[in-house]
C-alpha atoms as a PDB file:
ATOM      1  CA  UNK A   1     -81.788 -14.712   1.058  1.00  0.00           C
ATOM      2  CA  UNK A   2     -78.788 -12.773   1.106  1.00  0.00           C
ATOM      3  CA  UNK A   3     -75.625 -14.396   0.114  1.00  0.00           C
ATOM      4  CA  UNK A   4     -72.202 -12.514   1.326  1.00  0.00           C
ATOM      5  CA  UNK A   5     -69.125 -13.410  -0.369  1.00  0.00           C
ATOM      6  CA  UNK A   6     -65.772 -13.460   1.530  1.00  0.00           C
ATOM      7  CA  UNK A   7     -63.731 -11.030  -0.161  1.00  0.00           C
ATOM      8  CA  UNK A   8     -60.330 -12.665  -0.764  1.00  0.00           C
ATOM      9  CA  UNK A   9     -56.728 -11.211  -1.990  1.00  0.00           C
ATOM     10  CA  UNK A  10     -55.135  -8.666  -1.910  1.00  0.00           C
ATOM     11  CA  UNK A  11     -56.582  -5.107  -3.286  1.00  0.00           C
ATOM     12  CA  UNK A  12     -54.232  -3.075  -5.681  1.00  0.00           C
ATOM     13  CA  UNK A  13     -53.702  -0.111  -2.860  1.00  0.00           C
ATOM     14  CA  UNK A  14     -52.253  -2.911  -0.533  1.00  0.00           C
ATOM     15  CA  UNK A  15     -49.925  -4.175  -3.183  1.00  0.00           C
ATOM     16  CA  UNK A  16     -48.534  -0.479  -4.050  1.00  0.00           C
ATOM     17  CA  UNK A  17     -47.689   0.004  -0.279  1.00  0.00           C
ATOM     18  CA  UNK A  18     -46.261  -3.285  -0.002  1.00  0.00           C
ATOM     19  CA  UNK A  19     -43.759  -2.098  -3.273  1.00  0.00           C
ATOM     20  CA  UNK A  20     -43.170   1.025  -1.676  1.00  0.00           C
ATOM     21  CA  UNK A  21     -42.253  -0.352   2.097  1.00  0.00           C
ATOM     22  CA  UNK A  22     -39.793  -2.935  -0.382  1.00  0.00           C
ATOM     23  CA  UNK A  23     -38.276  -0.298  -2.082  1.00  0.00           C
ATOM     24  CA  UNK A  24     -37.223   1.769   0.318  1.00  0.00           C
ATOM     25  CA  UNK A  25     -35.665  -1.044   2.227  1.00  0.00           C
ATOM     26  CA  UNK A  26     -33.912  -1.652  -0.700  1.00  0.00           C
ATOM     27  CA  UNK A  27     -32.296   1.827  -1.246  1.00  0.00           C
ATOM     28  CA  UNK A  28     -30.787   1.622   1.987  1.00  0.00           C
ATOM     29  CA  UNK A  29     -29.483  -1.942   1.627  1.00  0.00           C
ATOM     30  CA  UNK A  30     -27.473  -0.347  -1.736  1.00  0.00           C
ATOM     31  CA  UNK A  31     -26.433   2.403   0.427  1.00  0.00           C
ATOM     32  CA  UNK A  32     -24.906   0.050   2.702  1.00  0.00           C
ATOM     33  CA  UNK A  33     -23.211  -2.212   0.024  1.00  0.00           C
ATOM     34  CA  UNK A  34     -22.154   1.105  -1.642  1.00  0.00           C
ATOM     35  CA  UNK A  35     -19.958   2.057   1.865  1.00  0.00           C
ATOM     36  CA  UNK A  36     -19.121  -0.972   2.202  1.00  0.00           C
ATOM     37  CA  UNK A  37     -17.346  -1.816  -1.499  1.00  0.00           C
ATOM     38  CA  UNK A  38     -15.602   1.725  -0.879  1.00  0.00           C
ATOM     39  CA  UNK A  39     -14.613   0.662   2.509  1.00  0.00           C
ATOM     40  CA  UNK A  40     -13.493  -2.885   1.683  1.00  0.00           C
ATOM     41  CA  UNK A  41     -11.441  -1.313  -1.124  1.00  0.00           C
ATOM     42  CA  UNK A  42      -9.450   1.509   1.123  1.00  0.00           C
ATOM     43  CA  UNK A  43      -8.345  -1.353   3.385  1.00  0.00           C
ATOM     44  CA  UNK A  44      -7.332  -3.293   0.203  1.00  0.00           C
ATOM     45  CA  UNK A  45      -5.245   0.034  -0.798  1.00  0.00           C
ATOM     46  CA  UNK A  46      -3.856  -0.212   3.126  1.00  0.00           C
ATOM     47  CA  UNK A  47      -3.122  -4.012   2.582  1.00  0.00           C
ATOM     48  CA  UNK A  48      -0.809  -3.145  -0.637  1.00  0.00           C
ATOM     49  CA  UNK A  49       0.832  -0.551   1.487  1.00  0.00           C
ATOM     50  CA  UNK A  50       1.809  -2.261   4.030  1.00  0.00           C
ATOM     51  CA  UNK A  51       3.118  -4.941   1.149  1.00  0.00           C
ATOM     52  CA  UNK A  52       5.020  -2.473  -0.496  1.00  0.00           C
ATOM     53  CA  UNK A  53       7.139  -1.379   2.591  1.00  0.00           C
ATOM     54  CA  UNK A  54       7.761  -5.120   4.096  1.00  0.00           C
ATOM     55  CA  UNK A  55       9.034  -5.261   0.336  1.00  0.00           C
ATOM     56  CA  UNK A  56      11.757  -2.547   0.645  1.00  0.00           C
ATOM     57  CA  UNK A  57      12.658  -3.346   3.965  1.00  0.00           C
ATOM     58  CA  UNK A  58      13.328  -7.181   2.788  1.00  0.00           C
ATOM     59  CA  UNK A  59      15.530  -5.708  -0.648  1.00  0.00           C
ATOM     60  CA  UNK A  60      17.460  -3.798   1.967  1.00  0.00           C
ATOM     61  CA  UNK A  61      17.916  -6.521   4.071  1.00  0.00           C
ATOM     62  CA  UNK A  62      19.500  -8.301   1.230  1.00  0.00           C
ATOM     63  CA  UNK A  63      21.584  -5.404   0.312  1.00  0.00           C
ATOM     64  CA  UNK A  64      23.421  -4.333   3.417  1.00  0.00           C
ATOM     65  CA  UNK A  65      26.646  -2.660   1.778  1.00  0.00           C
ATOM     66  CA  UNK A  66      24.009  -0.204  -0.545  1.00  0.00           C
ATOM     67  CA  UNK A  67      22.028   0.314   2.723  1.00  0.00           C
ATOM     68  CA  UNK A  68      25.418   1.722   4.921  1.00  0.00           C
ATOM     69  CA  UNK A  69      26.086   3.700   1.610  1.00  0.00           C
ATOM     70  CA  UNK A  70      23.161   5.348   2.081  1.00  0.00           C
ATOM     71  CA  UNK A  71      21.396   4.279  -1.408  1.00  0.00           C
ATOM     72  CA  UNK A  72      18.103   3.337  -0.186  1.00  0.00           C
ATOM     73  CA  UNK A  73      17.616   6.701   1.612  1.00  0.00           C
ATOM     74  CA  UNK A  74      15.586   9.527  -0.174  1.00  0.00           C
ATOM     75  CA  UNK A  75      12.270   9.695  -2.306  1.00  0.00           C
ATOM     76  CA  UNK A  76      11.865   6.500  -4.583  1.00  0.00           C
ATOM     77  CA  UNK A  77      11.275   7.483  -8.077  1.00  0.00           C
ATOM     78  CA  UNK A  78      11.293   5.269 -11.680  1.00  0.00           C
ATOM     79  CA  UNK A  79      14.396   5.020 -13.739  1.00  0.00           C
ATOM     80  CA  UNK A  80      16.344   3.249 -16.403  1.00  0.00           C
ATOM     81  CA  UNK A  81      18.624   1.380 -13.741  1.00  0.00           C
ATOM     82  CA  UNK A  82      18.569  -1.941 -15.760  1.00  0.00           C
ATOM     83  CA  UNK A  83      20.393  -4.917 -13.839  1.00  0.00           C
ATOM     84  CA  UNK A  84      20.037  -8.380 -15.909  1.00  0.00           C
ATOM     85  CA  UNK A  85      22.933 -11.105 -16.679  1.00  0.00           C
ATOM     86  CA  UNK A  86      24.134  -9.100 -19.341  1.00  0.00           C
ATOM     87  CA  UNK A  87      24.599  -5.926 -17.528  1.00  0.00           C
ATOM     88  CA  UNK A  88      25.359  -6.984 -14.054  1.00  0.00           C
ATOM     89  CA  UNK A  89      24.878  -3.825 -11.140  1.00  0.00           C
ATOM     90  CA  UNK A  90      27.218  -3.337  -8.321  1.00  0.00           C
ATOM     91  CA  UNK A  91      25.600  -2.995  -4.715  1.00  0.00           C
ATOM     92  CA  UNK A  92      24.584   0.794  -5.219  1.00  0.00           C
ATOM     93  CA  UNK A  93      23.693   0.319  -9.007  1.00  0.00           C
ATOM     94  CA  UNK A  94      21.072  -2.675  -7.641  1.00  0.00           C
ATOM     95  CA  UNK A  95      19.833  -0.712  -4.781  1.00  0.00           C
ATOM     96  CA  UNK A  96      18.937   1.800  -7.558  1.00  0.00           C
ATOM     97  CA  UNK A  97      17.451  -0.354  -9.234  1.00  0.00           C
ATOM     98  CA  UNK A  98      15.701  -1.354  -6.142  1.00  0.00           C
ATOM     99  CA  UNK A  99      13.933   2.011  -5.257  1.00  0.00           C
ATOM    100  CA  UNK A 100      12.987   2.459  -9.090  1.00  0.00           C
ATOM    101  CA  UNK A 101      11.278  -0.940  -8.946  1.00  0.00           C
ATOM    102  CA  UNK A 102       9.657   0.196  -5.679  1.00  0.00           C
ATOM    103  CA  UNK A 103       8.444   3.297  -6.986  1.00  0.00           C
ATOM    104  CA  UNK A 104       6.620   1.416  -9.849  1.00  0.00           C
ATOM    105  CA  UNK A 105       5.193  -0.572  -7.743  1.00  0.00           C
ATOM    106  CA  UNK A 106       3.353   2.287  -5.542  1.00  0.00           C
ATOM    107  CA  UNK A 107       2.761   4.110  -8.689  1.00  0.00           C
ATOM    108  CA  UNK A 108       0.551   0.786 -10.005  1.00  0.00           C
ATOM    109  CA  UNK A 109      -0.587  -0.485  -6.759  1.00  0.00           C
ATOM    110  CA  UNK A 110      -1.785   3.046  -5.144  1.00  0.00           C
ATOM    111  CA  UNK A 111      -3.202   5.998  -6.505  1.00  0.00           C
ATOM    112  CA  UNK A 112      -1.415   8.900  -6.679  1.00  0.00           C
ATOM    113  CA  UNK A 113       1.325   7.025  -4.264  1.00  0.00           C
ATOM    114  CA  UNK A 114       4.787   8.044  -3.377  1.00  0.00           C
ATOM    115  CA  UNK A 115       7.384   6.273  -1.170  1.00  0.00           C
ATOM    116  CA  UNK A 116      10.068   7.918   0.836  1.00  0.00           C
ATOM    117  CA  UNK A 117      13.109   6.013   3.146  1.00  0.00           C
ATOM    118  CA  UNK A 118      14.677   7.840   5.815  1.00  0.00           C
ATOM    119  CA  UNK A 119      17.691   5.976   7.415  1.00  0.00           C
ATOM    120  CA  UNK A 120      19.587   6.945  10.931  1.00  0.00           C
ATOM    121  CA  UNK A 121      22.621   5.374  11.864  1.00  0.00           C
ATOM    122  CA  UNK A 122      21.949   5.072  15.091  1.00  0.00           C
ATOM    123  CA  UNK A 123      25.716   5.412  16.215  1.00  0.00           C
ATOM    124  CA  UNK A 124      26.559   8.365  14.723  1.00  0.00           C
ATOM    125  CA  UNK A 125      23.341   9.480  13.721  1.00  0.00           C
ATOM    126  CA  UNK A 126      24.280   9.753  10.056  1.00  0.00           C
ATOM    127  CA  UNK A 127      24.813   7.028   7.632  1.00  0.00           C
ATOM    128  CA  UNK A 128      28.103   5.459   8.051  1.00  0.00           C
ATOM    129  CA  UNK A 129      29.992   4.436   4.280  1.00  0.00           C
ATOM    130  CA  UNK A 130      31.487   1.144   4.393  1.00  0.00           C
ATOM    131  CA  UNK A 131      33.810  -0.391   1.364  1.00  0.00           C
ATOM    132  CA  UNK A 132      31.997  -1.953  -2.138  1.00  0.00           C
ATOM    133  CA  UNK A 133      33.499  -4.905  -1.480  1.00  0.00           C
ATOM    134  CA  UNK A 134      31.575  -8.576  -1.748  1.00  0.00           C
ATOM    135  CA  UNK A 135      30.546  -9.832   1.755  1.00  0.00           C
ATOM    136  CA  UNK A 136      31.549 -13.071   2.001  1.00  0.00           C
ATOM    137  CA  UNK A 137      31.521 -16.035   4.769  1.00  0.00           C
ATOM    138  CA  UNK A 138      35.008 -14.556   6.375  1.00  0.00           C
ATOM    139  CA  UNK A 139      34.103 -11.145   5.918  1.00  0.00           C
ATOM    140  CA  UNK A 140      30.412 -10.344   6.162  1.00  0.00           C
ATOM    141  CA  UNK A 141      29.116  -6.618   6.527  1.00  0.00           C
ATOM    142  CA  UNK A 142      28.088  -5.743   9.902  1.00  0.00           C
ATOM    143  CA  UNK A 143      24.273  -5.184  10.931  1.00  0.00           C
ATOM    144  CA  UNK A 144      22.888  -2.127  10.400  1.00  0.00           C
ATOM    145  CA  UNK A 145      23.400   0.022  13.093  1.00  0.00           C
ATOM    146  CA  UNK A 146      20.145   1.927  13.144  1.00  0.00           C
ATOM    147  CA  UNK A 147      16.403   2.273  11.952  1.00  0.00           C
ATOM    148  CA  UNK A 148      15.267   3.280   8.671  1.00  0.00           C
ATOM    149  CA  UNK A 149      11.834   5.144   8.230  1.00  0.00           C
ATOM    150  CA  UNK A 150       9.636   3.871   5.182  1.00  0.00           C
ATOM    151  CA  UNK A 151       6.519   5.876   4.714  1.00  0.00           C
ATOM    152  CA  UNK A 152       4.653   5.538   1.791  1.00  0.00           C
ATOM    153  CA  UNK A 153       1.500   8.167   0.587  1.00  0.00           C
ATOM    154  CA  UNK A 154      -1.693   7.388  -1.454  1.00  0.00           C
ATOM    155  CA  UNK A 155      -5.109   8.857  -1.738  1.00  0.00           C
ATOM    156  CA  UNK A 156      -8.195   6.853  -1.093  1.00  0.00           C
ATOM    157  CA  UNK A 157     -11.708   7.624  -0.918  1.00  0.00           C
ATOM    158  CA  UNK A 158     -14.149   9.305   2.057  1.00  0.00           C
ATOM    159  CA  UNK A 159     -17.539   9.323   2.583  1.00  0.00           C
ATOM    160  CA  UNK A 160     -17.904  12.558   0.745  1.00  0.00           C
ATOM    161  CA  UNK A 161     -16.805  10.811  -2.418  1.00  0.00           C
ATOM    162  CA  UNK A 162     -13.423  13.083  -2.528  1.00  0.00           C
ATOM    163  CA  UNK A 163     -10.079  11.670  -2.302  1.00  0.00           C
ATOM    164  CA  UNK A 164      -7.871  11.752   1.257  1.00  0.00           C
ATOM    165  CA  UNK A 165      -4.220  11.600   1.628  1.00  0.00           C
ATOM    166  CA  UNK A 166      -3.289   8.684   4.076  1.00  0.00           C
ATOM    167  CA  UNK A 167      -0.173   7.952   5.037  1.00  0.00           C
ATOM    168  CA  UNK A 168       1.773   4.483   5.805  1.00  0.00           C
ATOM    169  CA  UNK A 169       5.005   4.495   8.301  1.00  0.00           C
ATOM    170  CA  UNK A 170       6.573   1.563   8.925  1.00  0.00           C
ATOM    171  CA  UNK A 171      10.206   2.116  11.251  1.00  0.00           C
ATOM    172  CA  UNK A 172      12.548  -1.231  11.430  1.00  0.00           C
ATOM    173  CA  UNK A 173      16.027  -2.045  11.802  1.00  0.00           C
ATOM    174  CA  UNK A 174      16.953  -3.304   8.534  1.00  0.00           C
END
């Protein structure tokens, strides 16, 4: 009498291919999470962008005497404009201080980031220069009369792990 025995399990050839078949699903699951993480972080770096230039727009909103003088316009860059309670600014000394504050903020937000403001009056098609003076309830400053042009640069990463410039333009009447 012959007895056969049921051979049961797994042999060590089926295991390795099973590993294998594993672990190359694997590799391109972290290939996909790898995209993704660089892709998740560019639109974070768009995100802070567009932040940055609703920002300036609303400091020039509240400045509307430094924005007909033309402060705000040009390329922002960091300073030693310092405005506190001790040193109080005028309208063009704060809108100074404005871009410098801006331009700090790109710098730390973005890499390699730079903002620029480009303002047309839209009347004239030059910036108009109205008087220092405080706007008050009788005598407010007129609207702007025109758009302003804030485009801020940064680099951010590609899928051939180099950095590409992108550029943000946002164009509002102030």
């Amino acid at each position: 009498m012959i007895l056969r025995r049921n051979e049961e399990g797994f042999t060590l050839l089926e295991v390795l291919i099973a590993i294998v078949v594993f672990s190359f699903g694997l590799l391109g699951i972290a290939g996909m999470m790898t995209i993704s993480v660089r892709n998740n972080h560019n639109g974070y770096l768009r995100s802070q962008a567009n932040f940055l230039a609703e920002n300036m727009l609303d400091r020039m909103r509240a400045n509307p005497v430094a924005l007909w003088n033309g402060v705000y316009a040009g390329t922002a860059s960091t300073g030693a404009t310092d405005c506190d309670f001790t040193n109080p600014c005028n309208y063009n000394q704060l809108a100074q201080y404005d871009m410098e504050q801006w331009a700090q903020s790109i710098e730390t937000a973005l890499p390699n980031g730079s903002g620029t403001i480009v303002c047309n009056d839209l009347g004239t098609n030059n910036i108009a220069t109205i008087s220092a003076t405080a706007p008050s309830i009788w005598a407010p400053t007129s609207p702007y009369n025109g758009v302003c042009t804030i485009t801020i640069n940064w680099e951010e990463s590609n899928r051939q792990s180099s950095d590409q410039q992108q550029t943000m333009e946002l164009v509002a009447q102030p």
